[in-house]
N, C-alpha and C. Protein backbone atom coordinates (compact mmCIF):
# COMPACT_ATOMS: atom_id res chain seq x y z
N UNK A 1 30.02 -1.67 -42.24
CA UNK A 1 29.84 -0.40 -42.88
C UNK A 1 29.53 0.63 -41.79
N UNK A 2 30.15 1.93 -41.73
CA UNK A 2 29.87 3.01 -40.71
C UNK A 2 29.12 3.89 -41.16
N UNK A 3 28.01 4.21 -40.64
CA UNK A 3 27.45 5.36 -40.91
C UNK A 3 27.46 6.37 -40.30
N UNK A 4 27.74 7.65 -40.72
CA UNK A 4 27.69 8.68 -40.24
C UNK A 4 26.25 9.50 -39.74
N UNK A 5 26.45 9.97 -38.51
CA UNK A 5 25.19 10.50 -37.58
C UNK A 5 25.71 11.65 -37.43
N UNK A 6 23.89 12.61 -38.02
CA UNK A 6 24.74 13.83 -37.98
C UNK A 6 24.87 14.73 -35.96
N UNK A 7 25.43 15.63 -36.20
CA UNK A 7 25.11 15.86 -34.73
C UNK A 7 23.90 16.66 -34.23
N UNK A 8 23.50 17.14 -35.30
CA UNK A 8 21.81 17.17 -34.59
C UNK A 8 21.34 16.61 -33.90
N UNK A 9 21.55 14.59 -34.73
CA UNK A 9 20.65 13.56 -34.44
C UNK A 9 21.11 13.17 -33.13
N UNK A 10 22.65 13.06 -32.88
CA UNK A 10 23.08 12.63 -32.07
C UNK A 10 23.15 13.25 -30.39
N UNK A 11 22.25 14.75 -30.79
CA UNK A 11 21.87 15.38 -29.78
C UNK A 11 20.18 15.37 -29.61
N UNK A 12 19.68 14.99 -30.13
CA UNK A 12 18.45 14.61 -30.06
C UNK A 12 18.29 13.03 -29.54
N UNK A 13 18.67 12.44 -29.82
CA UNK A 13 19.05 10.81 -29.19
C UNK A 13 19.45 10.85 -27.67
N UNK A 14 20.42 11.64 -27.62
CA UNK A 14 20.68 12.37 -25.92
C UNK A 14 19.51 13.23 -25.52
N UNK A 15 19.17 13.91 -25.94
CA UNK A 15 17.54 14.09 -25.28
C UNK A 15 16.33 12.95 -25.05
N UNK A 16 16.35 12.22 -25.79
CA UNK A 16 15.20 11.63 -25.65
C UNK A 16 15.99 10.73 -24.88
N UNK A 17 17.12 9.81 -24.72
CA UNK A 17 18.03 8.86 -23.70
C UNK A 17 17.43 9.31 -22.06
N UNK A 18 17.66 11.39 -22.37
CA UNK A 18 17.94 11.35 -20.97
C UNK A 18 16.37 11.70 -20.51
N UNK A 19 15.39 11.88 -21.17
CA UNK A 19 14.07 11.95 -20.92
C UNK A 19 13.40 10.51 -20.76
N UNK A 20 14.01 9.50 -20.84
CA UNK A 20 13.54 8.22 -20.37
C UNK A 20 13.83 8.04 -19.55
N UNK A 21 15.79 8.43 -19.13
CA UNK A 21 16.06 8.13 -17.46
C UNK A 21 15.17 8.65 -16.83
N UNK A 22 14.95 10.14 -16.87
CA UNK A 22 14.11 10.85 -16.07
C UNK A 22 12.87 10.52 -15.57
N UNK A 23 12.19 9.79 -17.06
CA UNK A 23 10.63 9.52 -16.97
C UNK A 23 10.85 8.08 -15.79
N UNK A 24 11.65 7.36 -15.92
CA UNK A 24 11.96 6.32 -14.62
C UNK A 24 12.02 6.63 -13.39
N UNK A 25 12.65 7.99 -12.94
CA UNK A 25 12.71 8.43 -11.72
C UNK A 25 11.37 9.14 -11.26
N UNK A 26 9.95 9.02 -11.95
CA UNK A 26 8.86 9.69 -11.82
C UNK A 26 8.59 9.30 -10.48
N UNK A 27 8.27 8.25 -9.88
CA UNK A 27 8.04 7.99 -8.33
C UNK A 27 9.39 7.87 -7.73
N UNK A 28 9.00 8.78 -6.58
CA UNK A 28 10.50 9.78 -5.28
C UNK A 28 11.09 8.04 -4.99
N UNK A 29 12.19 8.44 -5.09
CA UNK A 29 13.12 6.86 -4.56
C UNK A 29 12.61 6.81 -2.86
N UNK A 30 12.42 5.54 -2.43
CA UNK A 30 12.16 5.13 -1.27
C UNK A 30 10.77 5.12 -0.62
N UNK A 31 9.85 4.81 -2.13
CA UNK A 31 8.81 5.09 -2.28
C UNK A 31 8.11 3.60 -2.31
N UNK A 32 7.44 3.27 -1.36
CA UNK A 32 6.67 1.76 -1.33
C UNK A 32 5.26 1.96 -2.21
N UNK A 33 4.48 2.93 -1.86
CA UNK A 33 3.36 3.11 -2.35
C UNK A 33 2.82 4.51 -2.84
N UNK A 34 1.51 4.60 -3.47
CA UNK A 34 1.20 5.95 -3.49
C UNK A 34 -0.18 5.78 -3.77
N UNK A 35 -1.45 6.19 -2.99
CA UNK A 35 -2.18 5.44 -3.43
C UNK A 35 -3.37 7.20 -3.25
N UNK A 36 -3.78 7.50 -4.23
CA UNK A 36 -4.54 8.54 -4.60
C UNK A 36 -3.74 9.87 -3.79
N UNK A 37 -2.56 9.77 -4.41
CA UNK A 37 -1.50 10.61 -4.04
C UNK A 37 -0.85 10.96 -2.92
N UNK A 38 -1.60 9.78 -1.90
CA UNK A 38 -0.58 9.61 -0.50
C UNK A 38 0.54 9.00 -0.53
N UNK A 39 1.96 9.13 -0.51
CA UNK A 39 2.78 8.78 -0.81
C UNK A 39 3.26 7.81 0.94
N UNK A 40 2.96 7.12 0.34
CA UNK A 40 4.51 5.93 1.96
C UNK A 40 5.74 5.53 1.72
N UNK A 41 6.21 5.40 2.43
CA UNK A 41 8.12 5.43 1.83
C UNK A 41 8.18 3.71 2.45
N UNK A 42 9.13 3.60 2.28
CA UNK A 42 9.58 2.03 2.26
C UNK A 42 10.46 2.29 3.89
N UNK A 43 10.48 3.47 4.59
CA UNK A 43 11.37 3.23 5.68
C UNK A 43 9.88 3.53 6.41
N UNK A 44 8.95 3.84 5.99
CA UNK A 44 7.80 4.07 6.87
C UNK A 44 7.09 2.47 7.08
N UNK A 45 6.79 1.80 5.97
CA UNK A 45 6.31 0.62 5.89
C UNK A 45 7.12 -0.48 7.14
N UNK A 46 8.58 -0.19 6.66
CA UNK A 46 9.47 -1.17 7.65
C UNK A 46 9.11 -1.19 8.76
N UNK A 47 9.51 0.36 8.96
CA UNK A 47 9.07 0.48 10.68
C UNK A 47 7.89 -0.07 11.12
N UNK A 48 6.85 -0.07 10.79
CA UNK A 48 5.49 -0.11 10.89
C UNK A 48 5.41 -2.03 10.92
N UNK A 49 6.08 -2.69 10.15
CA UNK A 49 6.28 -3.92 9.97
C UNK A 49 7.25 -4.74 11.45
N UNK A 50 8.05 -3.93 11.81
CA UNK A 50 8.86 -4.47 13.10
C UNK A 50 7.83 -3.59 14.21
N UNK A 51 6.98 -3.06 14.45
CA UNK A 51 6.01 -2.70 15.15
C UNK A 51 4.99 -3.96 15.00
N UNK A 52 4.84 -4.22 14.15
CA UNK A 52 3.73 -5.31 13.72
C UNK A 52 3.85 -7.02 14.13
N UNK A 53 5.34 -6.95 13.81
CA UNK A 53 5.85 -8.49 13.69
C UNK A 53 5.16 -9.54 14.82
N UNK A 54 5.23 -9.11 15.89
CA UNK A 54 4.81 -9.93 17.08
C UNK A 54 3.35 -10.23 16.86
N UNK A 55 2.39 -9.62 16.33
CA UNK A 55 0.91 -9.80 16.22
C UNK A 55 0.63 -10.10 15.07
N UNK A 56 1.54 -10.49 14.21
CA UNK A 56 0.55 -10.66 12.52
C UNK A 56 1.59 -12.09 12.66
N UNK A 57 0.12 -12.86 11.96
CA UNK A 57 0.75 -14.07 11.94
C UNK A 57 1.73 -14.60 10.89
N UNK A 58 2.48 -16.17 11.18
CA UNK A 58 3.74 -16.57 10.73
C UNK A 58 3.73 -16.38 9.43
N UNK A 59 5.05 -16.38 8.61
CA UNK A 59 5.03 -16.37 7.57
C UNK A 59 4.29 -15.17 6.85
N UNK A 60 4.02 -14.10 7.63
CA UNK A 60 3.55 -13.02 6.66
C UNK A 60 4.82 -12.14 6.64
N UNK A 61 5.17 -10.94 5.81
CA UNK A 61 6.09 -10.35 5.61
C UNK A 61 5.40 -8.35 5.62
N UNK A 62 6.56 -7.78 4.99
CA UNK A 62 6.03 -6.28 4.85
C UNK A 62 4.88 -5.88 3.71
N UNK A 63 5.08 -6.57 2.81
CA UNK A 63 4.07 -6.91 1.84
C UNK A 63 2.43 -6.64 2.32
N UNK A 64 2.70 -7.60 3.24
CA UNK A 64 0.84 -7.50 3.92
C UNK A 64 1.08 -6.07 4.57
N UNK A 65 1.99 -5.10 4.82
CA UNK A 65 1.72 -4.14 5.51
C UNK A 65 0.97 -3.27 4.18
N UNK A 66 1.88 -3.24 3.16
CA UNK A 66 1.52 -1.91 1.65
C UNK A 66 0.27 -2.49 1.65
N UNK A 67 -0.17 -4.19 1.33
CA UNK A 67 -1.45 -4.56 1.01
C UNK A 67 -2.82 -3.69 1.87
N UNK A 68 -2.82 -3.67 2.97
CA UNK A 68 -3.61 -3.22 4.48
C UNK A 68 -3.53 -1.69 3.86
N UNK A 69 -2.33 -1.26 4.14
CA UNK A 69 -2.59 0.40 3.98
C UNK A 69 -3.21 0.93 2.64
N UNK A 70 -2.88 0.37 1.64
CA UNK A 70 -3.75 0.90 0.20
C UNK A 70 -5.00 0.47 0.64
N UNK A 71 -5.79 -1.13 1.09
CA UNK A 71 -7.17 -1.06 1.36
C UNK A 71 -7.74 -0.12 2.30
N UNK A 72 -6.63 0.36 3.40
CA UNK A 72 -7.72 1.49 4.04
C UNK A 72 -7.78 2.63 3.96
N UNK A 73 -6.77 3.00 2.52
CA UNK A 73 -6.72 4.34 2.32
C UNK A 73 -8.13 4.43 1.87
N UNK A 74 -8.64 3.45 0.94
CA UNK A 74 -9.67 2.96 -0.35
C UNK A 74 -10.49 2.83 0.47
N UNK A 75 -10.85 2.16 1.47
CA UNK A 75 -11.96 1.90 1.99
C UNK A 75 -11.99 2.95 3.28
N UNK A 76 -11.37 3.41 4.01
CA UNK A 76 -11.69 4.58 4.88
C UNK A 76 -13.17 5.83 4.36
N UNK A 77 -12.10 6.14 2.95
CA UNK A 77 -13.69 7.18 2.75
C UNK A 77 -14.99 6.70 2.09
N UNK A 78 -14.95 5.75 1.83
CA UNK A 78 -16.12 4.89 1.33
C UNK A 78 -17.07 5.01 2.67
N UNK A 79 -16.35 3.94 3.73
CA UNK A 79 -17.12 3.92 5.02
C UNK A 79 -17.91 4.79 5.73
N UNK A 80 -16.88 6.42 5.37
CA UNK A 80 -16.88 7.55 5.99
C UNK A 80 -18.58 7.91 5.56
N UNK A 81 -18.87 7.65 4.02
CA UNK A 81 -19.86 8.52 3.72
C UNK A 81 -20.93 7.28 4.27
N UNK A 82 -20.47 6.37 4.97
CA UNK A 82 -21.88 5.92 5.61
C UNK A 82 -21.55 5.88 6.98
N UNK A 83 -20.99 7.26 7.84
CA UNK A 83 -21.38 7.35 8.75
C UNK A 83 -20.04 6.16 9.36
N UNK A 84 -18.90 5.43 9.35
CA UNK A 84 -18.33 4.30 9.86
C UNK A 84 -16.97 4.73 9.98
N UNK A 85 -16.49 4.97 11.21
CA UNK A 85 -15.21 5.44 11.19
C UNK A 85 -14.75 4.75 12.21
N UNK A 86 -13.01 5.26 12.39
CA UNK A 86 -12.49 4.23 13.62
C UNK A 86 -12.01 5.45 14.21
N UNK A 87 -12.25 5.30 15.54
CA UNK A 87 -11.81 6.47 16.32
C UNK A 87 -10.04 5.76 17.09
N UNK A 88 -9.70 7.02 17.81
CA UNK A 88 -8.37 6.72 18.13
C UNK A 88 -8.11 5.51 19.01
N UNK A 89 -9.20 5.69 19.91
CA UNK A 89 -9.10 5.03 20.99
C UNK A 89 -9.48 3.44 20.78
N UNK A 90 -10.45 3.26 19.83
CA UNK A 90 -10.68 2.31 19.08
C UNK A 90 -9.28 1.46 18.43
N UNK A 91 -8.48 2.06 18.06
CA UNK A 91 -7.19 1.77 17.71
C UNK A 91 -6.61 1.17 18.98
N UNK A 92 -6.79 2.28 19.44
CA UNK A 92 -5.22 1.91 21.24
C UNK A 92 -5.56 0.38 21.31
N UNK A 93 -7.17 0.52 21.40
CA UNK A 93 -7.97 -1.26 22.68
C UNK A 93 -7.31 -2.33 21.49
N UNK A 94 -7.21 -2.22 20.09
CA UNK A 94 -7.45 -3.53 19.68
C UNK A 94 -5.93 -3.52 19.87
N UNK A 95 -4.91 -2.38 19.56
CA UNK A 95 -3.46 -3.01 19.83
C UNK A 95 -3.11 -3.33 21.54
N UNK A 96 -3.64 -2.62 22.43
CA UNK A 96 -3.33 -3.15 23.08
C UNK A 96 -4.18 -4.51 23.55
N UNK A 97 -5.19 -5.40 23.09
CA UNK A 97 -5.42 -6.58 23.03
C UNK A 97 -4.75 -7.14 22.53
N UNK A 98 -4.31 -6.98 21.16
CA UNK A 98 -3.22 -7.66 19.92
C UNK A 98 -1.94 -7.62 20.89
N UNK A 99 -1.39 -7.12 21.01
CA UNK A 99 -0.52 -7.59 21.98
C UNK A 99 -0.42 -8.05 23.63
N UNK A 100 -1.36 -7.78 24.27
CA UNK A 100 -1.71 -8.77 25.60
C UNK A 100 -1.68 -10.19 25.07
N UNK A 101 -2.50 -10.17 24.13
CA UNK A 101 -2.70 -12.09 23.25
C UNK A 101 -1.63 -12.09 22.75
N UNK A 102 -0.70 -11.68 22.25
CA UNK A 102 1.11 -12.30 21.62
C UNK A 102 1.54 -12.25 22.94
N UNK A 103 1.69 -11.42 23.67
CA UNK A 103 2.73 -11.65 24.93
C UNK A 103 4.27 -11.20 24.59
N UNK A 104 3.83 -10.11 23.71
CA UNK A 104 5.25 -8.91 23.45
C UNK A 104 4.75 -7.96 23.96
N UNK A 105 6.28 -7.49 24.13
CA UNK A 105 5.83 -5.80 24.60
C UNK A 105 5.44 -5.03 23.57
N UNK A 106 4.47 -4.23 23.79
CA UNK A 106 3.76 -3.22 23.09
C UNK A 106 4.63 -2.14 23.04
N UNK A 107 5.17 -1.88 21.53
CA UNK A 107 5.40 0.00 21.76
C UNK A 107 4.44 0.78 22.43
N UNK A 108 5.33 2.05 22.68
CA UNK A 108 5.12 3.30 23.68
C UNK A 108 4.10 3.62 22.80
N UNK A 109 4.31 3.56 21.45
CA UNK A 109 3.42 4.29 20.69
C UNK A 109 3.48 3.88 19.10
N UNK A 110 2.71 3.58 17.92
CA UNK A 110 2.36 3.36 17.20
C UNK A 110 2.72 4.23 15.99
N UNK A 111 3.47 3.85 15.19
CA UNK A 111 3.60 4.63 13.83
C UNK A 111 2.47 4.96 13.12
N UNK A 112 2.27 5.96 12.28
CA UNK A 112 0.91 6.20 11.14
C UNK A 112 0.23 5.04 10.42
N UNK A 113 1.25 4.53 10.44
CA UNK A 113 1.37 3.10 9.34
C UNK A 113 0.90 1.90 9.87
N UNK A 114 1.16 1.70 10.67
CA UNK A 114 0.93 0.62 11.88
C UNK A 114 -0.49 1.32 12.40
N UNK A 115 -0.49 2.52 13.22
CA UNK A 115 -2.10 2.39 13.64
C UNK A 115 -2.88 2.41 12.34
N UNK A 116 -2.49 3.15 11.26
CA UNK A 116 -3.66 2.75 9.76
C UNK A 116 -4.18 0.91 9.53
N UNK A 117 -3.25 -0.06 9.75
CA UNK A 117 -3.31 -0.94 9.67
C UNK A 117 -4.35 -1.67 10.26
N UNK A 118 -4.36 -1.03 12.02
CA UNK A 118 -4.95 -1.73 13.13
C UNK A 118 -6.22 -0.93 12.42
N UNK A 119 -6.53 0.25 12.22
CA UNK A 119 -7.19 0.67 11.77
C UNK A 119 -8.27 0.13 10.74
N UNK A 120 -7.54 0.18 9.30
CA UNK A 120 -8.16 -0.71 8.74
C UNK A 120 -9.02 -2.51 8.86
N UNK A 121 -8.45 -2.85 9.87
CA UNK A 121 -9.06 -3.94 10.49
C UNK A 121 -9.74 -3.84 11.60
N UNK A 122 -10.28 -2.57 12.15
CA UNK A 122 -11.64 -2.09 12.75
C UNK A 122 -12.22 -1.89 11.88
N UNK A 123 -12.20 -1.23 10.39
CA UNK A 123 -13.21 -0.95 9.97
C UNK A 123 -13.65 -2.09 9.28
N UNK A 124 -12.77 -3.08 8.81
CA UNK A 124 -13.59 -3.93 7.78
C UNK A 124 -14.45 -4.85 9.31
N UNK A 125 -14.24 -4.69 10.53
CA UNK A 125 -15.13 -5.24 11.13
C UNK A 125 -16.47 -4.88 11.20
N UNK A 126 -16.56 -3.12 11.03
CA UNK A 126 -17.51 -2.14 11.52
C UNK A 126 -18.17 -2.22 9.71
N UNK A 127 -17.72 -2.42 9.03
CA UNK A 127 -18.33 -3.16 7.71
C UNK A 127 -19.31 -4.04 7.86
N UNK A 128 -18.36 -5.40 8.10
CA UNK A 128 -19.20 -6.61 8.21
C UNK A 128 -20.44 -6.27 8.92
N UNK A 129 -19.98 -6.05 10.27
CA UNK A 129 -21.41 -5.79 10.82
C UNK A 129 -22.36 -4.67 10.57
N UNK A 130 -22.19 -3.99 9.72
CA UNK A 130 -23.37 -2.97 9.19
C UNK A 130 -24.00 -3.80 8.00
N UNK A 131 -25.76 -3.17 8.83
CA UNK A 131 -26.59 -4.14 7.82
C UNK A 131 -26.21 -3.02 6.33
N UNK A 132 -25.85 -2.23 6.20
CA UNK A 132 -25.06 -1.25 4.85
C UNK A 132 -24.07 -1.78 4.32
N UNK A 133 -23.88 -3.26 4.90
CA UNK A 133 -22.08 -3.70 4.56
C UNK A 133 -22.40 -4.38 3.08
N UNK A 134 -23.27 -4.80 2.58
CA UNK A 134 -23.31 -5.14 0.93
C UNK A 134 -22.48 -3.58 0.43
N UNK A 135 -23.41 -3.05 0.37
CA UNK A 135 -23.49 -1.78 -0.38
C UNK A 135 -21.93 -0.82 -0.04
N UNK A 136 -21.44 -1.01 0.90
CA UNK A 136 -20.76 -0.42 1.21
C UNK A 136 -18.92 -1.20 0.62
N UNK A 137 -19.56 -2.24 0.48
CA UNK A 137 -18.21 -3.26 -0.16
C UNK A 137 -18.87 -2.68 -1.43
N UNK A 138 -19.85 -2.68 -2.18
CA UNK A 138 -19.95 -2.53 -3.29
C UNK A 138 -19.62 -1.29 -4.09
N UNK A 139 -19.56 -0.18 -2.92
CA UNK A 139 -19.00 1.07 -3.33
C UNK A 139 -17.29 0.89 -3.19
N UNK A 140 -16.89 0.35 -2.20
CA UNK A 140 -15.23 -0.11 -2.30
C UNK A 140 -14.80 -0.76 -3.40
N UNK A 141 -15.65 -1.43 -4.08
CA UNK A 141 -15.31 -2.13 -5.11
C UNK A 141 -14.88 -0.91 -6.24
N UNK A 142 -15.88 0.22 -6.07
CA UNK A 142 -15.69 1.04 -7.72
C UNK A 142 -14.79 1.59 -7.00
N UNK A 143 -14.57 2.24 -5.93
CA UNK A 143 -13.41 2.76 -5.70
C UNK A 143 -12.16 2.12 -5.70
N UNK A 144 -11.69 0.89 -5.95
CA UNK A 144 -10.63 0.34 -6.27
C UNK A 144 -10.31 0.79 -7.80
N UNK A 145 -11.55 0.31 -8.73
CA UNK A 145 -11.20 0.42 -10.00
C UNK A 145 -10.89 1.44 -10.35
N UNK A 146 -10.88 2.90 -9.57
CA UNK A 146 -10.94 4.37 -10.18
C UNK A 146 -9.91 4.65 -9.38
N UNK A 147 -9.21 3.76 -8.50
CA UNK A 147 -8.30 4.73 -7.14
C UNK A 147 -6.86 4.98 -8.59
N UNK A 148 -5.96 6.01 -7.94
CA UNK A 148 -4.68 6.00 -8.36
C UNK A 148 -3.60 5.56 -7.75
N UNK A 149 -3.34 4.33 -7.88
CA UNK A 149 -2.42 3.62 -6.60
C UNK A 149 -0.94 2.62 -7.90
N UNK A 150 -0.16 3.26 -7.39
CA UNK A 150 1.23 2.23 -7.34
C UNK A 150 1.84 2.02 -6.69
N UNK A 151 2.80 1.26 -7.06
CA UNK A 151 3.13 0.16 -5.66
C UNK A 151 4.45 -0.42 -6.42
N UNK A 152 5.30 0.10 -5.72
CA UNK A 152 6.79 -0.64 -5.53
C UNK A 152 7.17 -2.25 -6.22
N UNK A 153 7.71 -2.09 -7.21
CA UNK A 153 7.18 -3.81 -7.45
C UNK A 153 7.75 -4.99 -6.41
N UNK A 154 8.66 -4.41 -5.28
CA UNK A 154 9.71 -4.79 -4.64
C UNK A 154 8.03 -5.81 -4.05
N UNK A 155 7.28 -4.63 -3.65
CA UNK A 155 6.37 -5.45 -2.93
C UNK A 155 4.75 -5.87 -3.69
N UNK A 156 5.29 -5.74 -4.66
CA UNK A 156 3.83 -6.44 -5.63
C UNK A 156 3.43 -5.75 -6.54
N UNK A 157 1.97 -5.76 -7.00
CA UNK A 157 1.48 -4.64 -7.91
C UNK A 157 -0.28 -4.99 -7.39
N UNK A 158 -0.89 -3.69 -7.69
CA UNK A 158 -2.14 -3.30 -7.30
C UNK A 158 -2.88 -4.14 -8.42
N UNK A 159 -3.93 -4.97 -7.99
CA UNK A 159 -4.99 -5.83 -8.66
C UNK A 159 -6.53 -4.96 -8.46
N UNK A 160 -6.42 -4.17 -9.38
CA UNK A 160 -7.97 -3.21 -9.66
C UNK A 160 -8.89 -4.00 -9.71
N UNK A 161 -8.67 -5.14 -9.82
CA UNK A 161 -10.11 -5.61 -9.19
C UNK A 161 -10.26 -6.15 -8.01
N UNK A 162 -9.58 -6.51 -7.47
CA UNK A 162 -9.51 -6.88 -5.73
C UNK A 162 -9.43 -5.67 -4.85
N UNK A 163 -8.55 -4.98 -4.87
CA UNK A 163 -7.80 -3.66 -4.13
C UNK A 163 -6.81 -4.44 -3.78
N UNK A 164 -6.47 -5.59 -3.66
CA UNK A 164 -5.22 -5.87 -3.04
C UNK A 164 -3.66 -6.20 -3.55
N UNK A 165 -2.71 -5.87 -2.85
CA UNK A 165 -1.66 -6.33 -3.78
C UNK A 165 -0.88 -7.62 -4.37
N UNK A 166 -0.76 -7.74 -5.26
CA UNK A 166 -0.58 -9.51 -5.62
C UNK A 166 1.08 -9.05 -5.90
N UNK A 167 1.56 -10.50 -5.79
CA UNK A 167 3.39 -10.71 -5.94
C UNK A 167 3.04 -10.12 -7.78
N UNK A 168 4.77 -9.43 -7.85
CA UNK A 168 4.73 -8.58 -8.93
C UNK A 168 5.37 -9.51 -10.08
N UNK A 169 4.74 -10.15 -12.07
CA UNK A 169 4.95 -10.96 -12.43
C UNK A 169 6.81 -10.35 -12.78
N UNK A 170 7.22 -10.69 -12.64
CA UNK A 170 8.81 -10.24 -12.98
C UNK A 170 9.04 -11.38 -14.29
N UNK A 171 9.21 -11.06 -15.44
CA UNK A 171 9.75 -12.32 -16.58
C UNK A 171 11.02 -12.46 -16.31
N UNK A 172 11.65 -11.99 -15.82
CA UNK A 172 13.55 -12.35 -15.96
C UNK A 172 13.24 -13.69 -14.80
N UNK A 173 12.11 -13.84 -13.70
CA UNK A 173 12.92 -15.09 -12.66
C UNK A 173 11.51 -16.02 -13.84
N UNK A 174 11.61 -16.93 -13.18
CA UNK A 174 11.46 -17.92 -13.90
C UNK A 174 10.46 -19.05 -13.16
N UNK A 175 9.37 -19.40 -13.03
CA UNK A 175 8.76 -20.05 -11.92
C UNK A 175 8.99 -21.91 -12.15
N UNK A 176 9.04 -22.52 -11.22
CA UNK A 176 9.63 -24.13 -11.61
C UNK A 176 8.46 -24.69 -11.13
């Protein structure tokens, strides 16, 4: 049986069709992350990942790069308000240690992404060792649950209660 649609409807159906494509294209294509409206692109992450490769150990991928940069977007200003920051130079020593100990050549120079990284792993040191480091994980903690962060499912999805990114559940594959 055919039913007839009038063309009102059938132009209203095309509105709302093309207001769903649209609402899909809400995060900029080439977009890995965005995490309290800092946006990283997926050619920034890469790079930052073949900068990385020689010093992060086997079997890790780009994944651990988005994971690192959302925790130190999150935990940078937490630290900040107790006084705990990583200075530049602080950066240079540990990459250029991180790579004296691999025994690659070191880039000339360090992407945003890549020194945030090295970065973030000064501070969760400068954490640990502050006798403030309870309290100061404990304020990272609410700031996970309140941050505004998505994340590419290519490379996982954000776990509000960890801060970190976990593999993204996809139902179409199928786990054995």
């Amino acid at each position: 049986m055919n039913k007839i649609v009038s063309k009102p409807l059938r132009a209203l159906a095309a509105i709302a069709v093309s207001g769903l494509l649209l609402a899909g294209c809400a995060t900029p294509p080439n977009t890995a992350a965005t995490v309290n409206g800092t946006r990283y692109t997926e050619t920034a992450i890469a790079d930052a990942w073949e900068e990385l490769k020689p010093i992060v150990a086997a079997g890790a991928s780009a994944d651990v790069v988005v994971s690192t940069i959302v925790q130190r977007d999150l935990l940078a200003p937490v630290a900040e308000q107790f006084d705990i920051s990583v200075s530049q130079e602080e950066i240079d020593e540990l990459a250029a240690t991180a790579w004296a100990q691999s025994g690659a050549e070191a880039p000339d120079e360090l992407s945003p992404v890549a020194a945030g990284v090295l970065e973030f792993l000064t501070l969760v040191n400068k954490v640990n060792a502050s006798p403030l480091g309870a309290e100061i994980v404990e304020q990272f903690s609410l700031a996970v649950t309140t941050a505004d962060v998505k994340v590419n499912p290519r490379f996982g999805q954000f776990d509000a209660t960890t801060g970190s990114i976990v593999p993204a559940e996809l139902p179409w594959i199928v786990q054995q």
